[in-house]
Each structure stands twice: as C-alpha cells, then as structure tokens.
Protein backbone atom coordinates (compact mmCIF):
# COMPACT_ATOMS: atom_id res chain seq x y z
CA UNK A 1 76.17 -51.63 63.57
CA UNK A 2 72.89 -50.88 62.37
CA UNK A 3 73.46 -52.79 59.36
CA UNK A 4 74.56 -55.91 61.60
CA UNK A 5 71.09 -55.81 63.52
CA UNK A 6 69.07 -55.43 60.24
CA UNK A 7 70.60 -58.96 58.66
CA UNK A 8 70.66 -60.18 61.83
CA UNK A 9 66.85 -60.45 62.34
CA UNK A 10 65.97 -61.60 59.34
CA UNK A 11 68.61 -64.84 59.82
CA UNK A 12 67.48 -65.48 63.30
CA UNK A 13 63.75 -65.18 62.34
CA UNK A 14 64.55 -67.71 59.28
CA UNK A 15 66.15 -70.07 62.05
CA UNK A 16 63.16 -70.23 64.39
CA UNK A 17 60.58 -70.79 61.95
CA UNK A 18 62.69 -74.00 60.78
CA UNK A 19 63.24 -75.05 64.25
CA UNK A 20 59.74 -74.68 65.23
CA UNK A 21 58.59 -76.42 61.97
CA UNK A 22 60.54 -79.35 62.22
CA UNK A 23 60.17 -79.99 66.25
CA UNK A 24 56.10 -79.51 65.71
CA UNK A 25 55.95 -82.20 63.22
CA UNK A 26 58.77 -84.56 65.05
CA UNK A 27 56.39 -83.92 67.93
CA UNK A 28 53.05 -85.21 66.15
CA UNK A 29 54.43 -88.26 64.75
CA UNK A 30 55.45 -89.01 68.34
CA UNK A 31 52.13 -88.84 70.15
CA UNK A 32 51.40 -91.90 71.87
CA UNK A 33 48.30 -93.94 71.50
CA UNK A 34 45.88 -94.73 74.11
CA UNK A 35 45.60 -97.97 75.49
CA UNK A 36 41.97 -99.51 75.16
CA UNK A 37 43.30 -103.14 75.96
CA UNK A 38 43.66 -102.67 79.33
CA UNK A 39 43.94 -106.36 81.07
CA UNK A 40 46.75 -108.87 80.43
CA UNK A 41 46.77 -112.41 81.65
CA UNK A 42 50.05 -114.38 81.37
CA UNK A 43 52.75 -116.66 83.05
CA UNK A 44 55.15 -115.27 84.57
CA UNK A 45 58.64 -117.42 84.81
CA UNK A 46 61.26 -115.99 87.07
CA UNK A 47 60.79 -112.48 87.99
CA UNK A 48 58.87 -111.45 90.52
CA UNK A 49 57.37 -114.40 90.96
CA UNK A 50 60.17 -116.49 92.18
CA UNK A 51 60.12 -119.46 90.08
CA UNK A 52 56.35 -119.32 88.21
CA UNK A 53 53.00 -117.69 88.21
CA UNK A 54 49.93 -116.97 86.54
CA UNK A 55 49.13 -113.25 86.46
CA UNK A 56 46.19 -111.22 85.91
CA UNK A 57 47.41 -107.40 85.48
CA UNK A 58 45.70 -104.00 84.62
CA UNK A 59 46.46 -100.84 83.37
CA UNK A 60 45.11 -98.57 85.85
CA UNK A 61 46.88 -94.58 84.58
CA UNK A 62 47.99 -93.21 81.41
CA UNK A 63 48.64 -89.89 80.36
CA UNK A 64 50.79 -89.88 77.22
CA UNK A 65 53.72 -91.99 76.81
CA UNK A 66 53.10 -92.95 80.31
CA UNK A 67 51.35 -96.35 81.88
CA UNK A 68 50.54 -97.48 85.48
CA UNK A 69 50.17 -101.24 85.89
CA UNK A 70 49.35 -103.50 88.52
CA UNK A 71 49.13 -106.87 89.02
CA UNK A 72 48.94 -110.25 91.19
CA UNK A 73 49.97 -113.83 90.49
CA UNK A 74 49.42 -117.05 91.95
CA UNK A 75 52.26 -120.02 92.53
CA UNK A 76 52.62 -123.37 93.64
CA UNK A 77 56.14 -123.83 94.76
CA UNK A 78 57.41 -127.59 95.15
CA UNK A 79 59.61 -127.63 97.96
CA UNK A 80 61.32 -130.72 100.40
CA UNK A 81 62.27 -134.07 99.46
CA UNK A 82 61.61 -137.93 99.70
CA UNK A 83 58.42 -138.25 102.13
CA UNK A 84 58.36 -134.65 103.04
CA UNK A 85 57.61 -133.24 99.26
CA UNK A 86 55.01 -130.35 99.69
CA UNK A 87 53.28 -127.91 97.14
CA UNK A 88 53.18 -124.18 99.15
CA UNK A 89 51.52 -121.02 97.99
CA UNK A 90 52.95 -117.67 96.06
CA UNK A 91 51.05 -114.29 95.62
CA UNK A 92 52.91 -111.99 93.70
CA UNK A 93 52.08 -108.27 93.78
CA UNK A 94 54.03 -105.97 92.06
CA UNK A 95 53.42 -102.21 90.41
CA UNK A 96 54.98 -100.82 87.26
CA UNK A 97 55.24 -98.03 85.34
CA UNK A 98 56.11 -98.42 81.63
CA UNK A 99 57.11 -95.64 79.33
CA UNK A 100 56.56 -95.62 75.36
CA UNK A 101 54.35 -94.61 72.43
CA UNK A 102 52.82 -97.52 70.83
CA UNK A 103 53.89 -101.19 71.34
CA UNK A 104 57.58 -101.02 72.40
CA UNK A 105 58.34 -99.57 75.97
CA UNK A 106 60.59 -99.66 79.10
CA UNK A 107 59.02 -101.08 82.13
CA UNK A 108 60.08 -100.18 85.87
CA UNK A 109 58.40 -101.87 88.48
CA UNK A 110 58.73 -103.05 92.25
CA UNK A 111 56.26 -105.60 94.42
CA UNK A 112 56.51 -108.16 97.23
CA UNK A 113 56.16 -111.65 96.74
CA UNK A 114 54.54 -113.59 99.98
CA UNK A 115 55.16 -117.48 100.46
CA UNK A 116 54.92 -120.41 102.73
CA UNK A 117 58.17 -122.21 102.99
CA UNK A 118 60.02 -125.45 104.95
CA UNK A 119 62.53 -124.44 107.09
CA UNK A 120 63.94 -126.89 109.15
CA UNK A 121 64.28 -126.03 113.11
CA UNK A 122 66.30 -127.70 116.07
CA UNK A 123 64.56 -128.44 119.20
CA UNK A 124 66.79 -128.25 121.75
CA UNK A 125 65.14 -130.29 124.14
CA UNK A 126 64.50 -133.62 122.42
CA UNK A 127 67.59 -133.20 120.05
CA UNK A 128 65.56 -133.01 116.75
CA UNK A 129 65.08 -131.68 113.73
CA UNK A 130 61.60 -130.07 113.07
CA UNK A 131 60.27 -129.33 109.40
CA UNK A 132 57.90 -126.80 109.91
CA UNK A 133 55.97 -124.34 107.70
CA UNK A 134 56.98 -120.72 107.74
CA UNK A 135 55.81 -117.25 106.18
CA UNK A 136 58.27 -115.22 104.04
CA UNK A 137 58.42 -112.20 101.82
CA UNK A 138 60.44 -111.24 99.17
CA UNK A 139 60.94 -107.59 96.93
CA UNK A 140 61.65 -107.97 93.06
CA UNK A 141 62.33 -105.02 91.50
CA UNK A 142 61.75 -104.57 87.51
CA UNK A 143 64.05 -103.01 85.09
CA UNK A 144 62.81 -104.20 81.59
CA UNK A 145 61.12 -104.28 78.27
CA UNK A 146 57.56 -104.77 77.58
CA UNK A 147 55.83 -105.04 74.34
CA UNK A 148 52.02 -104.28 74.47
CA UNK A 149 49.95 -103.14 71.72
CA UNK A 150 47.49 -100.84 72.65
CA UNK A 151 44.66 -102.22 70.82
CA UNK A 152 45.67 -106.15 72.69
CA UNK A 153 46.89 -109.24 71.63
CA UNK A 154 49.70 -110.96 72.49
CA UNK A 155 52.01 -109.83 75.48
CA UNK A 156 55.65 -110.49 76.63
CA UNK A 157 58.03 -108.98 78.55
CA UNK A 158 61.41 -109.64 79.61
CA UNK A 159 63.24 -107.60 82.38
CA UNK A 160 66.14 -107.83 85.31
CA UNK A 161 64.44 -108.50 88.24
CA UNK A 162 66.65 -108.40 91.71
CA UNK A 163 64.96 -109.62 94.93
CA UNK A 164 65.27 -108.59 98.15
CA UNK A 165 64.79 -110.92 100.91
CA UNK A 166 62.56 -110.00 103.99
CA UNK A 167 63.87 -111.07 107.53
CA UNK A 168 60.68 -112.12 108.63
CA UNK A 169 61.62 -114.82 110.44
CA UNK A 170 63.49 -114.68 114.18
CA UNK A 171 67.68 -115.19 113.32
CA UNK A 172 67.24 -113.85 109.38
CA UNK A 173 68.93 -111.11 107.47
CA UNK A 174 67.92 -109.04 104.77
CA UNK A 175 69.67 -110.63 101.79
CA UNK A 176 69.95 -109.33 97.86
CA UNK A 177 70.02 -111.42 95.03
CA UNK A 178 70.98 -109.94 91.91
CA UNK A 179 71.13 -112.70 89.25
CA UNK A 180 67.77 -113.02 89.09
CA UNK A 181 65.67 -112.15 85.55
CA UNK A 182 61.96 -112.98 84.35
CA UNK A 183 60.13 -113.67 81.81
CA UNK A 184 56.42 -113.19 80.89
CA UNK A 185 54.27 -113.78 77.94
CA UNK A 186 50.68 -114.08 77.15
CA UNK A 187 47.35 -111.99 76.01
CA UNK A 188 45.99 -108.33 76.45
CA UNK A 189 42.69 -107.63 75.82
C-alpha cells in the first residue's frame, strides 16, 4: 500500500501541472479586448424599431467578455390611406448586453418602442367613424449576433426580436408577436 501512494503522487502531480499549463495558456489567448470605440450610429430595419430607425447607441459597461449597451432611435412610420396618409413618430429605446472577446458576440437585449398611431373609433351618437391619433407602446426583446470591433468601424447585427404589445389604449390586450427579426448595420467609432 505504501508503494501504491508513492507512484501515486508522482502521477497525480504530473497530471496537474499539465492541466494547469494548458488551461493558463487557453485562458490568455482568450482575454477579451477592451472596447475604445464606444458609439455606433446605424439603421435599424425591423427589430425593435418596428419597421425602421436611425440609432445612436453607446457602450456604457464592460468588464471582460462582457458589454452594456444602450441606445435610442428615431422613426417615421407611414400609416392610413387615400386622403388620410400621415407620417407619425417612433422612439426606440432598448438595452443590451452582449457577450464575446473581440469582434464576434451574442447580443441579449430588451426596450420599449413608443408611437403615435390611427386607430379608427365609432361615435355612437352621430353614427361615424372617427380617425384619430393615439399613443402606443410596444416591447422587443433581442436574441442575436453582433459584430463590433473594438477598435470601430463598421457595425451590423442581426437578431430575433419578438414584440410585445402594450394595452395602452381602453378595449386592448396585451398581444405577442413572434415572427418578428431585425436587422442593423452601420459605423462604430
């Protein structure tokens, strides 16, 4: 038994010292690199944005492979028809968090998109139909891929992008739909 212990050491020694060489070098090629582009402006199409927007967004956090984001968008949406064609207002807002160590990373992310919409109403004294102008919110949620270098340049990101609609509005429901997806491309710097 004594015999046992003696080889024993030795082996398990010899196994440590090439675990512990191999995982501190797989562990300095993996470091990631710090971000010193830290603004993006692109379009976004789709996504959280609806239909379109253009987006200013920041990196605000990083510690490692680790990145905080935000950012906020502007939209004209064309909505109506024949004589009553109108251009309403967007702002999307949304915060992610994208994990990766150099250009390549996976991007989570949720926001709220306010609007001004038509919505048609029924008065029910003159027998009518009112188009009026009405507030509404949506919530997109961001599963993705972004590519950023750290250093800046160009930008894009693609990612499945659900939305949640608000019940604002007197009569409305919440209401998911989940065949929605986005698109975004432009600069860091």
């Amino acid at each position: 038994m004594k015999n046992e212990r003696t080889l024993f050491n030795p082996l398990l020694a010899i196994i440590c010292a090439l675990f512990f060489s191999f995982s501190n070098e797989s562990l300095a090629q993996t470091k990631a690199v710090t971000f010193t582009a830290k603004n993006a402006v692109y379009l976004d199409l789709g996504g959280n944005a609806g239909q379109y927007a253009f987006t200013y967004g920041r990196v605000f956090h990083q510690k490692g492979k680790l990145k905080l984001s935000a950012s906020a968008g502007f939209s004209m949406w064309y909505q109506g028809s024949g004589s009553n064609t109108r251009w309403l207002p967007a702002i999307p807002v949304e915060l992610t968090a994208f994990y990766g160590r150099s250009n390549h990373h996976l991007e989570l992310g949720a926001g709220v998109t306010s609007y001004l919409g038509s919505s048609l109403y029924f008065d029910q004294e003159t027998f009518e139909t009112v188009d009026k102008v009405v507030f509404g919110a949506i919530l997109p949620v961001r599963i993705g891929y972004r590519y950023q270098k750290p250093e800046g340049g160009f930008f894009f990101r693609v990612g499945y992008t659900p939305l949640i609609n608000i019940p604002i509005r007197e009569g409305k429901t919440w209401n998911l739909e989940p065949r929605f997806a986005g698109l975004s491309f432009g600069k860091s710097f």
